[in-house]
N, C-alpha and C. Protein backbone atom coordinates (compact mmCIF):
# COMPACT_ATOMS: atom_id res chain seq x y z
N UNK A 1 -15.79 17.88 1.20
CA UNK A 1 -14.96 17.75 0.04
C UNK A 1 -15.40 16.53 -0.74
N UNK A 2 -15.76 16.55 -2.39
CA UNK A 2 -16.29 15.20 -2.71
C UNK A 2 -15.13 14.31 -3.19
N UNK A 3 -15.52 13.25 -3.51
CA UNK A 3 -14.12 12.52 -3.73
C UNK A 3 -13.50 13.07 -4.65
N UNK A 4 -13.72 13.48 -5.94
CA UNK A 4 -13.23 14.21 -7.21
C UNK A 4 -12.42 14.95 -6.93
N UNK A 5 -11.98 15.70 -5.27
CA UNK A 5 -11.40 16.68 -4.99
C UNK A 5 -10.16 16.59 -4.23
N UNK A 6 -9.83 15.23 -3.81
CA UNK A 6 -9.09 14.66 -2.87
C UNK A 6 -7.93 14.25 -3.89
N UNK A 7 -6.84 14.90 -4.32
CA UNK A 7 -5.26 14.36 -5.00
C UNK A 7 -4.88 13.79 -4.36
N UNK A 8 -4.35 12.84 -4.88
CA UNK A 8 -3.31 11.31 -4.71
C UNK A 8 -1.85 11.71 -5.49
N UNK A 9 -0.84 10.87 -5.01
CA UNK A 9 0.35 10.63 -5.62
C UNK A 9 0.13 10.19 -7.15
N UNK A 10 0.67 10.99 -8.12
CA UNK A 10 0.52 10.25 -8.88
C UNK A 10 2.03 9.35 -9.51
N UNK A 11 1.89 8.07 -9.91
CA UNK A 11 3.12 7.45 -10.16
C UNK A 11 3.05 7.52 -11.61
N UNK A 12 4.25 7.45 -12.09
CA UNK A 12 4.32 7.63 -13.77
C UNK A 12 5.14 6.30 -13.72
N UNK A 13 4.98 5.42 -14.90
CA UNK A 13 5.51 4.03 -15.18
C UNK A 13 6.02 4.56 -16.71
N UNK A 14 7.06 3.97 -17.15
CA UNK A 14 7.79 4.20 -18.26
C UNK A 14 8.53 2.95 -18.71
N UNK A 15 8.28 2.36 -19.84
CA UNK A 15 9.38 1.32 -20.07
C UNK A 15 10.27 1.88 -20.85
N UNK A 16 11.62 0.95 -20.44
CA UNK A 16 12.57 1.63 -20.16
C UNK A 16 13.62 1.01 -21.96
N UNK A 17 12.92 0.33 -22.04
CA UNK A 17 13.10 -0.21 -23.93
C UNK A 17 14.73 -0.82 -23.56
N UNK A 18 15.07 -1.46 -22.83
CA UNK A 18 15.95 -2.07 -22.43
C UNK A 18 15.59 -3.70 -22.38
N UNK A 19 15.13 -3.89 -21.66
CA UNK A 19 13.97 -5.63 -21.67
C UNK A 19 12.85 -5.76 -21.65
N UNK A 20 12.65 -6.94 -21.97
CA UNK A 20 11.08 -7.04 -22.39
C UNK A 20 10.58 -6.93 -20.88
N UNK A 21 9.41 -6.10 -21.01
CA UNK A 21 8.43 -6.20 -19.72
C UNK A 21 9.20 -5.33 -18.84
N UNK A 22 10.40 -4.79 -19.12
CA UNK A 22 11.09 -4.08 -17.97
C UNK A 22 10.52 -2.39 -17.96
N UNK A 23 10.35 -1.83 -16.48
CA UNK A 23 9.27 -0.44 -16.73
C UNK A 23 10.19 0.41 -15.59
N UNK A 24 10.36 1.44 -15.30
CA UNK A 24 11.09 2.02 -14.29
C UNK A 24 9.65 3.35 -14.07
N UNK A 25 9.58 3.06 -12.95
CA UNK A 25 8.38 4.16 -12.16
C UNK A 25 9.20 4.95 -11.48
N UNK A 26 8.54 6.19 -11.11
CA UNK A 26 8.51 7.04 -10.63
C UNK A 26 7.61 7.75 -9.54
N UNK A 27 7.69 7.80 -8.16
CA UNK A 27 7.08 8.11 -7.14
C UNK A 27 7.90 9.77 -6.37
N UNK A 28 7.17 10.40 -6.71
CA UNK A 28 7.90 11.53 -6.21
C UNK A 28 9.27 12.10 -6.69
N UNK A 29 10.52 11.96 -6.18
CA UNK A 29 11.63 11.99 -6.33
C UNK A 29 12.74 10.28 -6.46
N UNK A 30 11.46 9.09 -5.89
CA UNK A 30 12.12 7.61 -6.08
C UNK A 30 12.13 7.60 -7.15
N UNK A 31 13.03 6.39 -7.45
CA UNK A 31 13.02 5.87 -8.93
C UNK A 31 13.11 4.05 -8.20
N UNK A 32 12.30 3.47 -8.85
CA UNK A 32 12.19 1.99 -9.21
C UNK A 32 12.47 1.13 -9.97
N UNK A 33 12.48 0.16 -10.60
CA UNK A 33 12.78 -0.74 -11.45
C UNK A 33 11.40 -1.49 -11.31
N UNK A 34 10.65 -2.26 -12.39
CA UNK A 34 9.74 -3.03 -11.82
C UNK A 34 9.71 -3.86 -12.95
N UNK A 35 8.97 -5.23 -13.08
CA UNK A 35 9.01 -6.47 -13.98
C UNK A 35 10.32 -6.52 -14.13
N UNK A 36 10.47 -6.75 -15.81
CA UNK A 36 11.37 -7.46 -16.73
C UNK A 36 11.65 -8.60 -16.98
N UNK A 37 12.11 -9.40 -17.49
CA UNK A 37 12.12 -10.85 -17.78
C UNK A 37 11.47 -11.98 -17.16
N UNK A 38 10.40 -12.36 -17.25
CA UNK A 38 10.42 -13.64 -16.78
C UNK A 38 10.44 -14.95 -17.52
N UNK A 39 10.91 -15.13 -18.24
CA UNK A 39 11.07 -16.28 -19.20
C UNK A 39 12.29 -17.07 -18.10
N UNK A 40 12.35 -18.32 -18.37
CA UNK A 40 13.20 -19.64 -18.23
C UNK A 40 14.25 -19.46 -17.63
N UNK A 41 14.90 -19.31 -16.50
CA UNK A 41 16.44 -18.68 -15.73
C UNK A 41 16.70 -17.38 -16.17
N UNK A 42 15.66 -16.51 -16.37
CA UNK A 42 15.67 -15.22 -16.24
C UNK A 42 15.76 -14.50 -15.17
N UNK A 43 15.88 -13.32 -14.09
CA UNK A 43 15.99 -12.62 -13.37
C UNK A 43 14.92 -11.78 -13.71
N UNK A 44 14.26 -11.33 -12.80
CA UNK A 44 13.21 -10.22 -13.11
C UNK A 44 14.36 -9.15 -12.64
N UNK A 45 14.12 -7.45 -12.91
CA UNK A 45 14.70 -6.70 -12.71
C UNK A 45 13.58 -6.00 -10.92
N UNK A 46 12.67 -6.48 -11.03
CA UNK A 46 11.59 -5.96 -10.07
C UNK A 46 10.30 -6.44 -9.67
N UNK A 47 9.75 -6.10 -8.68
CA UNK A 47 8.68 -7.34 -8.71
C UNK A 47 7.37 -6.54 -9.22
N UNK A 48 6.72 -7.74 -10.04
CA UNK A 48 5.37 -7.77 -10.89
C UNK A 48 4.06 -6.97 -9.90
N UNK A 49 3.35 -6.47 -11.25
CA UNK A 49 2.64 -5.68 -10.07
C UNK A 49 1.65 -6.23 -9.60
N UNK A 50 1.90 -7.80 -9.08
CA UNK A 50 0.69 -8.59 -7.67
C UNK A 50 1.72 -8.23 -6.52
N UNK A 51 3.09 -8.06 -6.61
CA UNK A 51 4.16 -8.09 -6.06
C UNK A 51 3.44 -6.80 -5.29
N UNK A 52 3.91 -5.79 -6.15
CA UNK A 52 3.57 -4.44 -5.88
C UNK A 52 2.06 -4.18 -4.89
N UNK A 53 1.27 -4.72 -5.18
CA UNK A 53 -0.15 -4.46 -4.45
C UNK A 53 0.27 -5.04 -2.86
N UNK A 54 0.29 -6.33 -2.85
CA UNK A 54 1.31 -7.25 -1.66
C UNK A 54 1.96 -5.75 -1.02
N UNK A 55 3.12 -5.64 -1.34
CA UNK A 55 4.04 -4.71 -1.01
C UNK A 55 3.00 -3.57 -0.23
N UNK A 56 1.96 -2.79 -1.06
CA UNK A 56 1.49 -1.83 -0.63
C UNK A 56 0.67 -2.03 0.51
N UNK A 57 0.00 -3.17 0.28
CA UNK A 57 -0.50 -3.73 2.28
C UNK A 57 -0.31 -3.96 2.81
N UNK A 58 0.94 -4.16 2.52
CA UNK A 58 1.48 -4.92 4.08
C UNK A 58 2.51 -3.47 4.90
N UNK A 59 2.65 -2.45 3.42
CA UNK A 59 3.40 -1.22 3.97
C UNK A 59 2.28 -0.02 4.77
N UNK A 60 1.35 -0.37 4.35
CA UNK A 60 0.13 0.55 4.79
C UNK A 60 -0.22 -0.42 6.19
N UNK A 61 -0.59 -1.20 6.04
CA UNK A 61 -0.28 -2.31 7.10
C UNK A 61 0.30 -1.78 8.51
N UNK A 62 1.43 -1.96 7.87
CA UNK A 62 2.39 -1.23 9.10
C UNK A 62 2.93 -0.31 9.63
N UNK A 63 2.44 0.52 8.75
CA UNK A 63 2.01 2.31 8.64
C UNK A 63 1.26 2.45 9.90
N UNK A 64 0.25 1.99 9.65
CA UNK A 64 -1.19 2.25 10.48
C UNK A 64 -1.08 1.78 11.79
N UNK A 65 0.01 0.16 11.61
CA UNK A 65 -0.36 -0.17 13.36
C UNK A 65 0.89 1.34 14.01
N UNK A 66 1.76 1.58 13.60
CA UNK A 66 2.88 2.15 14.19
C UNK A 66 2.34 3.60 14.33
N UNK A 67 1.70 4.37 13.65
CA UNK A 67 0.72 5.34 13.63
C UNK A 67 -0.30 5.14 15.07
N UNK A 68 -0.80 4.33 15.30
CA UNK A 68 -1.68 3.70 16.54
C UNK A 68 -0.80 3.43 17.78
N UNK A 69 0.16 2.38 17.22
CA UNK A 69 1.03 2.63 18.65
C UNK A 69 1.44 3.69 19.15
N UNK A 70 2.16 4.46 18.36
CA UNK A 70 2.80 5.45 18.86
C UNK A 70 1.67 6.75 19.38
N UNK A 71 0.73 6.96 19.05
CA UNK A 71 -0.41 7.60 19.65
C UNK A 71 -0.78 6.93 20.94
N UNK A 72 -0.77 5.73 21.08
CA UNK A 72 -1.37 5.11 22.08
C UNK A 72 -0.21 4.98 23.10
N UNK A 73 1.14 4.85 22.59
CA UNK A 73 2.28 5.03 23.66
C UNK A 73 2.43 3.42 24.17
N UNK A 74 2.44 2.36 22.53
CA UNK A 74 2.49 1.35 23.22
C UNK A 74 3.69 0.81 23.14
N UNK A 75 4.30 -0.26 23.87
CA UNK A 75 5.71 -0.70 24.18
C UNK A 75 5.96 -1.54 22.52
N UNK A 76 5.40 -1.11 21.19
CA UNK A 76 5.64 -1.72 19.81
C UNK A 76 7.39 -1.28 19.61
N UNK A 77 8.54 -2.49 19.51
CA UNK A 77 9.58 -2.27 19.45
C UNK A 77 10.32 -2.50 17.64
N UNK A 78 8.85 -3.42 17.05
CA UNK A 78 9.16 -3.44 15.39
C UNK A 78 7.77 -4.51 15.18
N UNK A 79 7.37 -3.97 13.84
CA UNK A 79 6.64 -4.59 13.03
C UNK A 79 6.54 -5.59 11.87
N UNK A 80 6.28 -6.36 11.74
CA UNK A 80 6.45 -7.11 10.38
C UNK A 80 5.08 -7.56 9.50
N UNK A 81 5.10 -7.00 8.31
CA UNK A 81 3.72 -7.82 7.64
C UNK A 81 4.08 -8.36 6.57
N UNK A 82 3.79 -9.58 6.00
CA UNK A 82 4.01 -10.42 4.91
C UNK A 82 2.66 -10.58 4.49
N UNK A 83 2.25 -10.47 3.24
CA UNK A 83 0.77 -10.50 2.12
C UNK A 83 1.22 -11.08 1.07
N UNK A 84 0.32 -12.20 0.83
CA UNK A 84 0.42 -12.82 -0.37
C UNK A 84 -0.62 -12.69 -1.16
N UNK A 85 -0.32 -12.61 -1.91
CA UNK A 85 -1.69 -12.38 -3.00
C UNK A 85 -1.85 -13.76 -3.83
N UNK A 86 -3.12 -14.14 -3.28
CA UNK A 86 -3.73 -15.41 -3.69
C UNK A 86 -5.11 -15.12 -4.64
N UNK A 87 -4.22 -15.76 -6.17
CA UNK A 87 -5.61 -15.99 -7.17
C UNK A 87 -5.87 -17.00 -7.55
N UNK A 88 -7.18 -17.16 -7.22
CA UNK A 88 -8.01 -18.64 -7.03
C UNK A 88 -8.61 -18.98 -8.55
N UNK A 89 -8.49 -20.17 -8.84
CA UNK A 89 -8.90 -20.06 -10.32
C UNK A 89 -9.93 -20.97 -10.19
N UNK A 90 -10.70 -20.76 -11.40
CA UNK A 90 -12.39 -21.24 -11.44
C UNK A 90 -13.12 -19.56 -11.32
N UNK A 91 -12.80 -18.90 -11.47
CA UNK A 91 -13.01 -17.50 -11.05
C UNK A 91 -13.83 -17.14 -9.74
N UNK A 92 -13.07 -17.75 -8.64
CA UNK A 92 -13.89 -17.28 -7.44
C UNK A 92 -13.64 -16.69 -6.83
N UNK A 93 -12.65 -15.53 -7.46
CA UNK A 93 -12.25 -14.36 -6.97
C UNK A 93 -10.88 -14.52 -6.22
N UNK A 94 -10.77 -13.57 -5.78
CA UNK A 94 -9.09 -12.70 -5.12
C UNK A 94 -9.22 -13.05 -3.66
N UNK A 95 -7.60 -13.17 -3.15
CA UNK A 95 -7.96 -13.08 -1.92
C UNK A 95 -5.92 -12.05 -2.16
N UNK A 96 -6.19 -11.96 -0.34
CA UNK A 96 -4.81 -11.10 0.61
C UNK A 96 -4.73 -12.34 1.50
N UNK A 97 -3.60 -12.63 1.76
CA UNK A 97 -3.27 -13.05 3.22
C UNK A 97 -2.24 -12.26 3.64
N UNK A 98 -2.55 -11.82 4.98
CA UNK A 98 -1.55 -10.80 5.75
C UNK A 98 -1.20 -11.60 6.96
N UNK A 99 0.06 -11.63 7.16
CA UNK A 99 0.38 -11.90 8.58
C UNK A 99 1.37 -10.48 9.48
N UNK A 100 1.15 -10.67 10.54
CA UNK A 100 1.50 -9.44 11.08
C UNK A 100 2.36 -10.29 12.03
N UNK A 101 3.97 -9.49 12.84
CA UNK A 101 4.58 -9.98 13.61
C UNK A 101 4.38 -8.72 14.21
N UNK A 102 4.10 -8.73 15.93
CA UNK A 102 4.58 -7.64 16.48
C UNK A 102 5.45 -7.83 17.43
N UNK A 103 6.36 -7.55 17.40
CA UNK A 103 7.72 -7.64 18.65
C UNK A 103 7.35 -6.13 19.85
N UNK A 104 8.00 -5.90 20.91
CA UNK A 104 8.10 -6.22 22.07
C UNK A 104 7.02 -6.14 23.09
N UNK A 105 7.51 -5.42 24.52
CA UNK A 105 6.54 -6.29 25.60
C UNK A 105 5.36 -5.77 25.81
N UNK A 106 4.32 -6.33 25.14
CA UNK A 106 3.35 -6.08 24.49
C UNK A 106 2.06 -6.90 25.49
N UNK A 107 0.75 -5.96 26.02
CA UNK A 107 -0.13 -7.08 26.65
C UNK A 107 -0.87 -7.73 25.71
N UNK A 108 -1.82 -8.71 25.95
CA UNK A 108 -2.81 -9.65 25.04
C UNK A 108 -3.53 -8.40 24.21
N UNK A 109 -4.12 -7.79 25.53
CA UNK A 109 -5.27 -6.63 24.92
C UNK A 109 -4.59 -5.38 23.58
N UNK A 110 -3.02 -5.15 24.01
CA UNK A 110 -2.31 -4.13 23.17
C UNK A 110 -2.39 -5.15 21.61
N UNK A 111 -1.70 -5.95 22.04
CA UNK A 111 -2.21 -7.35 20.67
C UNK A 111 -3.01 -6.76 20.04
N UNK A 112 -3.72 -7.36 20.51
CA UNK A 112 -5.38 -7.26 20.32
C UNK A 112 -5.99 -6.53 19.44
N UNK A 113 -5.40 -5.01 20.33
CA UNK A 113 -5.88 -3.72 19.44
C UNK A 113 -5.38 -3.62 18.20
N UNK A 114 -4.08 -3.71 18.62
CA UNK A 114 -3.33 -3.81 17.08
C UNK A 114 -3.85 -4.33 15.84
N UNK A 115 -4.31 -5.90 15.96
CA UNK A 115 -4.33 -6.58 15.05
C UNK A 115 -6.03 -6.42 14.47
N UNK A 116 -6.96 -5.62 15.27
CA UNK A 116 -7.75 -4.90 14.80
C UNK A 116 -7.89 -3.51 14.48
N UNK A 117 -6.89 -2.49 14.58
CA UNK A 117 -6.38 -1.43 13.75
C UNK A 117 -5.91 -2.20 12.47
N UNK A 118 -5.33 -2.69 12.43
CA UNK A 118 -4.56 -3.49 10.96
C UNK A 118 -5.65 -3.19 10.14
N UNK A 119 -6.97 -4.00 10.50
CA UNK A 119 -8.23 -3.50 9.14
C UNK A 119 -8.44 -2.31 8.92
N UNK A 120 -7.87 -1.14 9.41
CA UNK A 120 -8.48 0.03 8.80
C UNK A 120 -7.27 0.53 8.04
N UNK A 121 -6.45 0.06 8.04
CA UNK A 121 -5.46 0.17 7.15
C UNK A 121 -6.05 1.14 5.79
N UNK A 122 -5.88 1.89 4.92
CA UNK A 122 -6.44 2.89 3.86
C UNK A 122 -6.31 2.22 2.72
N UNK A 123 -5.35 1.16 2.52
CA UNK A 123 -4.91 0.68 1.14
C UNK A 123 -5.32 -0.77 1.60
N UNK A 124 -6.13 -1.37 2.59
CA UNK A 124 -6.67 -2.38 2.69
C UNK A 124 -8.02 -2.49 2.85
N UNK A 125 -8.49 -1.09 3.51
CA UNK A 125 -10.05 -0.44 2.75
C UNK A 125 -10.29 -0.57 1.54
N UNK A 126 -9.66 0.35 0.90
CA UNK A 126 -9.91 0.39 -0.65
C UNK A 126 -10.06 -0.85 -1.40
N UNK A 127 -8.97 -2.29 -1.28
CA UNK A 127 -8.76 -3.41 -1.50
C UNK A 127 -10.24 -4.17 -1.30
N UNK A 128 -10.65 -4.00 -0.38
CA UNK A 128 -12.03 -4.53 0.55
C UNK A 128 -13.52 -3.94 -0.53
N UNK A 129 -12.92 -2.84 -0.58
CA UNK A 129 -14.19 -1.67 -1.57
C UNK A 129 -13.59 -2.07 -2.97
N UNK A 130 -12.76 -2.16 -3.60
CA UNK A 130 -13.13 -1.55 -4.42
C UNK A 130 -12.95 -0.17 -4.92
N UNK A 131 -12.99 0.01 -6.33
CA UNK A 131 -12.53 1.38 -6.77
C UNK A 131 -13.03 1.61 -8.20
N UNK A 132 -13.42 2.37 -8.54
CA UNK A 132 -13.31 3.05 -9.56
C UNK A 132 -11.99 3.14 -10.13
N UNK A 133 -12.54 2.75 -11.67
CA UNK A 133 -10.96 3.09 -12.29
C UNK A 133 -11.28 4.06 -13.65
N UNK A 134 -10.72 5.17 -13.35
CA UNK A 134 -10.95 6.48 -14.79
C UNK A 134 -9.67 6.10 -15.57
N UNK A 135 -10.22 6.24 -16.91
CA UNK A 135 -8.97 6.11 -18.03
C UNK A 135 -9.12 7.26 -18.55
N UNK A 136 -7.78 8.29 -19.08
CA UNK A 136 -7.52 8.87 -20.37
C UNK A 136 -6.51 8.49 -20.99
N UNK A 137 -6.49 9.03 -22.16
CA UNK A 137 -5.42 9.29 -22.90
C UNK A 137 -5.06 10.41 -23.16
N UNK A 138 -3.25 10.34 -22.41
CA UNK A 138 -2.76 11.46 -22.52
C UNK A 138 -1.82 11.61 -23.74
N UNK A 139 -1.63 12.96 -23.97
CA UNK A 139 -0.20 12.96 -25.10
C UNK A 139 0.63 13.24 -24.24
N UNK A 140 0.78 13.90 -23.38
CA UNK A 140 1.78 13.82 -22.44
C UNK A 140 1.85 13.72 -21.14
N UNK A 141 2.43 12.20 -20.81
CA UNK A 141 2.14 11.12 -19.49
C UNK A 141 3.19 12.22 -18.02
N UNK A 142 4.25 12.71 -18.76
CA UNK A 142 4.82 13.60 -17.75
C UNK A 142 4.28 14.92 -17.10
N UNK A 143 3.94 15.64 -17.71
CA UNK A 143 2.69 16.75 -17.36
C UNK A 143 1.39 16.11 -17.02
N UNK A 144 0.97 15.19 -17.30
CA UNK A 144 -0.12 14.50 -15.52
C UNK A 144 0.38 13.99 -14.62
N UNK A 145 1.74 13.51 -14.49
CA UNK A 145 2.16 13.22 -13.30
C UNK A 145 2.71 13.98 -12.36
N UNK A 146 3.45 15.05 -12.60
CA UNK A 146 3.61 16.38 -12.50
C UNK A 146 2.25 17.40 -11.76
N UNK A 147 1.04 17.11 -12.54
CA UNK A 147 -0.10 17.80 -11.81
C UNK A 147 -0.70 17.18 -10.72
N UNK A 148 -0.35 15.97 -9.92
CA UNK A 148 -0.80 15.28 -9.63
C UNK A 148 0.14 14.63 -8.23
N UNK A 149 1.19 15.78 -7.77
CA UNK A 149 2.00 15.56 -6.98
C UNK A 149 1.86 15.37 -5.54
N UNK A 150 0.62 16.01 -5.31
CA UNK A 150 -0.18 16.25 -3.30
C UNK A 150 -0.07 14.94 -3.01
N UNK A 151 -0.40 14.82 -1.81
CA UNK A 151 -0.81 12.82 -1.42
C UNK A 151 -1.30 13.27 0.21
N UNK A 152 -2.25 12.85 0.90
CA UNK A 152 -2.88 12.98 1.30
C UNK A 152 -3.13 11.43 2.51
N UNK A 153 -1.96 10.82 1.99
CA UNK A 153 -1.64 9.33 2.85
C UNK A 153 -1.58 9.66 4.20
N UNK A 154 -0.64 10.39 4.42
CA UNK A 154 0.15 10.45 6.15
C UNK A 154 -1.22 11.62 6.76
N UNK A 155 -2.25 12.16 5.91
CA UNK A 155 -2.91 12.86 6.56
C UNK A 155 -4.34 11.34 6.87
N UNK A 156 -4.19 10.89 6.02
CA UNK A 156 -5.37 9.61 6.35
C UNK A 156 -5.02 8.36 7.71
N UNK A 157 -3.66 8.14 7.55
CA UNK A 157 -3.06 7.68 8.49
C UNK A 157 -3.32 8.33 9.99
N UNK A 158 -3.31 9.72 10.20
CA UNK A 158 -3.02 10.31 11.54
C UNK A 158 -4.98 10.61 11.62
N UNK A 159 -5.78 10.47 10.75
CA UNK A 159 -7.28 10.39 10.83
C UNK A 159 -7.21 8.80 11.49
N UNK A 160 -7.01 8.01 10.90
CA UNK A 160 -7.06 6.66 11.52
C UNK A 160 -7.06 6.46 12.86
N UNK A 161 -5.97 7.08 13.39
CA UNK A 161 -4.93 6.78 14.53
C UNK A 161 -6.35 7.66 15.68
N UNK A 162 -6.40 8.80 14.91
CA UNK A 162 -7.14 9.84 15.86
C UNK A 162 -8.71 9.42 16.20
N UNK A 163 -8.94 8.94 14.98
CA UNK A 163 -10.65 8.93 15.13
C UNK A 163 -10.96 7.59 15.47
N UNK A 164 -9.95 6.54 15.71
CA UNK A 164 -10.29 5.16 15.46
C UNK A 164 -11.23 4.82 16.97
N UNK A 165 -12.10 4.29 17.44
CA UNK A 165 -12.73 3.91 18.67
C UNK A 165 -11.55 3.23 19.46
N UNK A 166 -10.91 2.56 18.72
CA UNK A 166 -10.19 1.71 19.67
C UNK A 166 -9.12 2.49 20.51
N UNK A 167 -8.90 3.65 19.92
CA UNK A 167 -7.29 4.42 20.32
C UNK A 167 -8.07 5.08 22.02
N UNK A 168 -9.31 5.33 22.10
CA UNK A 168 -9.44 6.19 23.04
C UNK A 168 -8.97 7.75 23.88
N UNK A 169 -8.99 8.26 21.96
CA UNK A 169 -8.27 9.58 22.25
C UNK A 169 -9.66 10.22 21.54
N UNK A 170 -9.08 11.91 21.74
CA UNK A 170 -10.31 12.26 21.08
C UNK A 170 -10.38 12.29 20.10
């Protein structure tokens, strides 16, 4: 299958002509809030989209180890990942910091594995690679989001889990 052929979620963003910078997305059947104000003792209505990227690695993040544990049948009783998104100025590029908590009774080596499954994470690949970015212009932003409904995440996730060397399954 070449990449051209593989559908993704598509999210539709809409501002919502209520506040400045304020946008309400759309993921499937969710509804969001995202930006809005940041000026001087303002309230944002949602977080900015470095917020949003953050958010998505550390949720894929913990997708993937719990995907692995639970294939592997390990004693993982909860997960935690926190990502900050650090931009370095002088332009020397982007960074992620991820920290991972794993709670319960867990050996060094289960550790271990874990916190090297974490890199194959799908949305921390991509981050690592790189992407292509296609633009159009649509006249109508609701009928491409609409065509564009498949997602193909939880099937990349259970590839991870399955094919990874470390899991020792087949």
């Amino acid at each position: 299958m070449s990449s051209s052929s593989i559908s993704t979620e598509a999210i539709l963003v809409s501002e919502t002509c209520i506040e400045t910078l304020q946008l309400v997305g759309r993921a499937g059947s969710s509804c969001f809030l995202l930006g809005g104000s940041r000026g001087e003792g303002a309230m944002p209505s949602g977080p900015n989209p470095y917020e949003l990227l953050s958010a998505s690695l550390a949720a894929c993040t913990a997708m993937t180890i719990r995907t692995y544990a639970e294939r592997a049948r390990l004693p993982l009783e909860r997960i935690q990942v926190s990502v900050a998104y650090l931009r370095r100025s002088g332009g020397t590029g982007n960074a992620f910091e991820r920290s991972i908590t794993l709670q319960g009774p867990l050996e060094d080596e289960q550790r271990s594995s874990l916190l090297r499954i974490a890199a194959n994470c799908p949305v921390g690949k991509i981050l690592a690679q790189g992407a292509d970015i296609r633009t159009t212009l649509s006249d109508d932003a609701q009928r491409s989001f609409l065509m564009h409904v498949t997602s193909n995440y939880r099937d990349d996730l259970e590839r991870i889990a399955g094919d990874n060397p470390l899991m020792g399954f087949d």
